[in-house]
Protein backbone atom coordinates (compact mmCIF):
# COMPACT_ATOMS: atom_id res chain seq x y z
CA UNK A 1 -2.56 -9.49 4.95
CA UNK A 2 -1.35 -11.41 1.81
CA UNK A 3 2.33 -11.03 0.34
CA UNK A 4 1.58 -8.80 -1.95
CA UNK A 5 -0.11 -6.19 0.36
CA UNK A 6 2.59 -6.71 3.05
CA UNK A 7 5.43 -5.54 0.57
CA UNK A 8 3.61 -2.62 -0.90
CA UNK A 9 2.85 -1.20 2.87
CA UNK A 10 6.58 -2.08 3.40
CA UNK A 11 7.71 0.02 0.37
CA UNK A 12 5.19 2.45 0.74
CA UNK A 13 6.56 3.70 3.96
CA UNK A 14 10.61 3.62 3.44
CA UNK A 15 9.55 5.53 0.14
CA UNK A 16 8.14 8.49 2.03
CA UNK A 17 11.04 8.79 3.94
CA UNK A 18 13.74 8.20 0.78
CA UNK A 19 16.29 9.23 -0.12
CA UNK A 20 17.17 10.82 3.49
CA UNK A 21 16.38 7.74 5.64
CA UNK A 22 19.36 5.91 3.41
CA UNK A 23 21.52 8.20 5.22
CA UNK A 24 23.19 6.38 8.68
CA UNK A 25 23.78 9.43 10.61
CA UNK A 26 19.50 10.79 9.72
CA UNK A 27 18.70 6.84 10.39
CA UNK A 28 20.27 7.00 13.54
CA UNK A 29 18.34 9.92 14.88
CA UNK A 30 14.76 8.97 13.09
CA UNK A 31 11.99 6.58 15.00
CA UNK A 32 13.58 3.33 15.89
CA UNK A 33 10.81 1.04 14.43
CA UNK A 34 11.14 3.50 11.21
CA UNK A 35 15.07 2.57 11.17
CA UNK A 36 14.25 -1.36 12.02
CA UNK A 37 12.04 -1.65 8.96
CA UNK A 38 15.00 -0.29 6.83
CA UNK A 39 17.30 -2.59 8.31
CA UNK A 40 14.95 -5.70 7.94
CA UNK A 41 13.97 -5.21 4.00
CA UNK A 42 17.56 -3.79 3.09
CA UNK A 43 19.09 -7.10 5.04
CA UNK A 44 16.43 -9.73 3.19
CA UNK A 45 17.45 -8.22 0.10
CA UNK A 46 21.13 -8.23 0.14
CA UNK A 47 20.88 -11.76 1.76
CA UNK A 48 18.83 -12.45 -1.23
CA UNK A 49 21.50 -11.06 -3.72
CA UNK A 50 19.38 -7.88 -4.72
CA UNK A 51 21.90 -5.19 -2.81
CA UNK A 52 21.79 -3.49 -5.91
CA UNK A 53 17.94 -3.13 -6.29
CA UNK A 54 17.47 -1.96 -3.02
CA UNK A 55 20.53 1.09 -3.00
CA UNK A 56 18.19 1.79 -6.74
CA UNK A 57 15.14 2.39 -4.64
CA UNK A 58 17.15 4.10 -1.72
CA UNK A 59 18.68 6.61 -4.31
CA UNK A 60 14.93 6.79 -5.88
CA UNK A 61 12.01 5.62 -4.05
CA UNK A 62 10.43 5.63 -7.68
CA UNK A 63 12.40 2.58 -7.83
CA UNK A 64 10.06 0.51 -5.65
CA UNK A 65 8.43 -1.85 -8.18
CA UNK A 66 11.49 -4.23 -8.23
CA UNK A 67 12.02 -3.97 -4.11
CA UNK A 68 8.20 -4.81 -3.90
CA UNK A 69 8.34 -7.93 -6.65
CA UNK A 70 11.46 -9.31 -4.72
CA UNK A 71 9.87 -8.63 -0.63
CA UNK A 72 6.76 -10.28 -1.92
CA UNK A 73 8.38 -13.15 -3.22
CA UNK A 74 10.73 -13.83 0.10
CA UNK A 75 7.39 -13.63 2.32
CA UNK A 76 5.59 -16.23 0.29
CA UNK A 77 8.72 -18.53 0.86
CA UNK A 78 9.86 -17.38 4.37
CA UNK A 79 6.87 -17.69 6.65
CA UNK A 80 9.47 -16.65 9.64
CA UNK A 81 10.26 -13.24 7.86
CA UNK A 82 6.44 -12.92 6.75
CA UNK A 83 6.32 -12.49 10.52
CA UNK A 84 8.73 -10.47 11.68
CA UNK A 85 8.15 -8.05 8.17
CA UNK A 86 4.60 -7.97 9.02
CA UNK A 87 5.52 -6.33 12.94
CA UNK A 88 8.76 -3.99 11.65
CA UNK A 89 5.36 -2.58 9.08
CA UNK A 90 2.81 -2.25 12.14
CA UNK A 91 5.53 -0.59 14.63
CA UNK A 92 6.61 1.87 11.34
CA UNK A 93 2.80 2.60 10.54
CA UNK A 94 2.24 3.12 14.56
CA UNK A 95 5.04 5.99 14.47
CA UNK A 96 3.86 7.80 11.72
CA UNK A 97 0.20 8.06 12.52
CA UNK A 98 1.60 9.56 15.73
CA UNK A 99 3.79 11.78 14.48
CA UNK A 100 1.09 12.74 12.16
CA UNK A 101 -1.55 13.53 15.07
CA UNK A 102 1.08 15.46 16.94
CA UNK A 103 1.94 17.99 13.96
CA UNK A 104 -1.91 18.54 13.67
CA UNK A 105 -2.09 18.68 17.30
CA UNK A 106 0.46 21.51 17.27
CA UNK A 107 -0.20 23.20 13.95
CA UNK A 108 -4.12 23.67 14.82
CA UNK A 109 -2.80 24.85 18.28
CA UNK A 110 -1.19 27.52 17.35
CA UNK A 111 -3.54 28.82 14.54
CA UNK A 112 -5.89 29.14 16.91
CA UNK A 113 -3.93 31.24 19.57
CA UNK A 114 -3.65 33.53 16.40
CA UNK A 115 -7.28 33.67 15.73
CA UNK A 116 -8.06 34.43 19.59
CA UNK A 117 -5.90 37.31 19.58
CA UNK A 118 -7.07 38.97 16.60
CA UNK A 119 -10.66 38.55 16.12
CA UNK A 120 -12.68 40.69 18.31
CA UNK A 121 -16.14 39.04 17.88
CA UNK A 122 -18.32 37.92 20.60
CA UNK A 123 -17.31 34.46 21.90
CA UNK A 124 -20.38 33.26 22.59
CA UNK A 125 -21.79 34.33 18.98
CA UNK A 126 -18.72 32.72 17.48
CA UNK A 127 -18.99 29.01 19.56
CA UNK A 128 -23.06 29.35 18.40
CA UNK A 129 -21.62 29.69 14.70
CA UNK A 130 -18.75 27.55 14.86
CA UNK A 131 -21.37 24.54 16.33
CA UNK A 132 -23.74 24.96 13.32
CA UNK A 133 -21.08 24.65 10.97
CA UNK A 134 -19.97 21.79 12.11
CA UNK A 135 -23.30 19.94 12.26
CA UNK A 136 -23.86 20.98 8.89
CA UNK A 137 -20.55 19.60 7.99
CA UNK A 138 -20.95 16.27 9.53
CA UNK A 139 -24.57 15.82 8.13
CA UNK A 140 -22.87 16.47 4.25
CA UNK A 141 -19.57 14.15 5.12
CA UNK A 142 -22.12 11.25 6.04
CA UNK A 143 -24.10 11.58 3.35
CA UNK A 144 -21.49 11.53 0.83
CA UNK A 145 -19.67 8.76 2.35
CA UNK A 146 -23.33 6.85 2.42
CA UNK A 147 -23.55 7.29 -1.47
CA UNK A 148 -19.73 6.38 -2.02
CA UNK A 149 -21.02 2.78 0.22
CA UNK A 150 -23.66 1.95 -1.78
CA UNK A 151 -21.54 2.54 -5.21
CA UNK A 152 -18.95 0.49 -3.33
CA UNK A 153 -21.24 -2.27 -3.03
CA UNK A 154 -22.55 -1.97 -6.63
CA UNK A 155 -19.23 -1.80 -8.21
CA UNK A 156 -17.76 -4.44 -6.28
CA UNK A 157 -20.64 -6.85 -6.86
CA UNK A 158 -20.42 -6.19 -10.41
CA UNK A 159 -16.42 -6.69 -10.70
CA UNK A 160 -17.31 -10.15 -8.78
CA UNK A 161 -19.76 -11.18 -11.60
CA UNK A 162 -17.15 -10.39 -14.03
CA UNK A 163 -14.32 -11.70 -12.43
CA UNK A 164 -15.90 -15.48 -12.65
CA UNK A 165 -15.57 -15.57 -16.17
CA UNK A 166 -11.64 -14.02 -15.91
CA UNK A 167 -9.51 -14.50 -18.73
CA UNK A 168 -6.18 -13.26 -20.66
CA UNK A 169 -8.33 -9.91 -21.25
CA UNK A 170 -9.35 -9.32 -18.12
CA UNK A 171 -8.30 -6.05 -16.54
CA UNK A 172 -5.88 -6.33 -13.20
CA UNK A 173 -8.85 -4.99 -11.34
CA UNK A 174 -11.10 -7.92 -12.03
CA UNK A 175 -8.30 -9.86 -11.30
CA UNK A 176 -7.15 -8.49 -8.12
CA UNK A 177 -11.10 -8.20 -6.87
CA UNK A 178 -11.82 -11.94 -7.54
CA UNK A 179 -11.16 -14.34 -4.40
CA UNK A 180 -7.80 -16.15 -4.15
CA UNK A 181 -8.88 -19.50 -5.74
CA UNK A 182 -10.11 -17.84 -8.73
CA UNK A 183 -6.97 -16.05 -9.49
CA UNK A 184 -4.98 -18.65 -9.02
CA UNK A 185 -7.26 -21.22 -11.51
CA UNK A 186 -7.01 -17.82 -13.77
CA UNK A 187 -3.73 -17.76 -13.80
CA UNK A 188 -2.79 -21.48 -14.31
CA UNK A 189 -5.36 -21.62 -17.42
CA UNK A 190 -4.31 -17.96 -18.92
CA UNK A 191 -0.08 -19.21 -18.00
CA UNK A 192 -0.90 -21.86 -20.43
CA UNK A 193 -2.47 -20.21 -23.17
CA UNK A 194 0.62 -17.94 -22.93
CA UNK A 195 3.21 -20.34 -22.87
CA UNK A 196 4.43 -19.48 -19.20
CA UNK A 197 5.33 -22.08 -17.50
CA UNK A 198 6.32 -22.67 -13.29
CA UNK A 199 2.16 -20.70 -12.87
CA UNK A 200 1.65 -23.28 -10.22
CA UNK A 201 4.69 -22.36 -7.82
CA UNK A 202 3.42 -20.22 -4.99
CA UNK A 203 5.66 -17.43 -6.09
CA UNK A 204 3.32 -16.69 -8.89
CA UNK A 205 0.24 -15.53 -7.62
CA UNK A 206 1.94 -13.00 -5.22
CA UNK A 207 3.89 -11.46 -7.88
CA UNK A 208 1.18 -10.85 -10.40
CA UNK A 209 -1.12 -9.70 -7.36
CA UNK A 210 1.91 -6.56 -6.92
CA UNK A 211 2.25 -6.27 -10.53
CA UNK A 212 -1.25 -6.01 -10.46
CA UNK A 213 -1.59 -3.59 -7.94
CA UNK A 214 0.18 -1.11 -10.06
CA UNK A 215 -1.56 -0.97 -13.53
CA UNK A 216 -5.37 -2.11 -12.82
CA UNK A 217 -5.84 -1.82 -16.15
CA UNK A 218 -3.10 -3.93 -17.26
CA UNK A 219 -4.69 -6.60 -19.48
CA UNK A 220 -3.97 -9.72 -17.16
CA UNK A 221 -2.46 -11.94 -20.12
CA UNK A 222 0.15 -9.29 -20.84
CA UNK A 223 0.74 -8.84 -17.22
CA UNK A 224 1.34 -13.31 -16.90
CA UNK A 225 3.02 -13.11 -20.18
CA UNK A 226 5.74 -10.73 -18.72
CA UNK A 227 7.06 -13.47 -16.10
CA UNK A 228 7.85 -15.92 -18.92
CA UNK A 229 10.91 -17.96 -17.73
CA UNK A 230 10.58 -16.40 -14.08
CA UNK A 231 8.95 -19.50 -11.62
């Protein structure tokens, strides 16, 4: 998982839980690995002289652009945090998918009992009905998600023939959908047609990839022009 993608799953999941988890008495009764991921990105941070962008985001989890641009830019430098950032976001992500399966677990439980005590038709009719259904259900689901592969693959090859050729007015999506080498040649060749210098320091390319990541169709010379004086 690149920089980029590591901070945004980071952010993503303290945001859903903001502004309570900011709390110390809710953090100390929430999911450990939920409370060590808010420990690790809040401690980076205020090592990293950003205290103030990360109570921002804590207050309002709307706030997460500037949290993401700064995480992504201490796991490019800090291979060692890249690391242990990259487990606190698996253990957090591991938690919630279980919590998640639970509370369907229990809500469908119940709903059922419900069902079974009111509805006085036939068992046997309603399994026969109920299987039916289903098969009918699955058969649509796959074919849908067959015709949303093969657009996939169409749109994706087409975005690849595009993104060759990228350029200041290429959209963040071409950017962000061309392999690493050519967005980083991209950038170097658009960062001097801009006047942007520092587009060769390996903070750049993670930064515009989260940048990126939030307006796909950004223009990516506006986007590049916007961390003028930054690297």
């Amino acid at each position: 998982m690149d920089a980029a993608r590591l901070a945004v799953n980071a952010v993503s999941i303290l945001a859903a839980h903001l502004p309570e988890l900011a709390d110390d008495a809710v953090r100390a009764k929430t999911d450990a690995a939920l409370g060590a991921l808010y420990d690790i990105v809040g401690k980076r941070l205020a090592a990293d002289g950003a205290t103030a962008a990360f109570v921002d985001f804590t207050k309002d989890p709307d706030n997460g652009r500037q949290v993401g641009r700064l995480l992504s830019n201490a796991i490019a430098a800090d291979p060692n945090y890249r690391a242990r950032l990259a487990a606190a976001v698996a253990r957090a992500e591991g938690d919630d998918r279980s919590r998640t399966s639970v509370s369907q677990r229990v809500s469908g439980g119940t709903v059922g009992n419900m069902i079974g005590r009111d509805n006085n038709v036939d068992n046997s009719v309603r399994r026969t009905n109920n299987t039916g259904g289903i098969f009918v259900t699955v058969v649509v689901l796959a074919v849908i998600a067959l015709v949303a592969y093969v657009l996939y693959l169409g749109g994706r090859a087409a975005y690849r023939a595009i993104s060759q050729g990228l350029s200041a007015g290429s959209t963040c999506a071409q950017f962000l959908d061309a392999d690493q080498d050519t967005e980083q040649r991209a950038i170097v060749k658009i960062a001097a047609s801009e006047n942007v210098g520092g587009a060769g320091s390996p903070l750049a390319l993670p930064a515009i990839r989260y940048d990126c990541s939030s307006e796909p169709d950004a223009k990516l010379g506006a986007v590049i022009a916007k961390f003028r004086g930054q690297f």
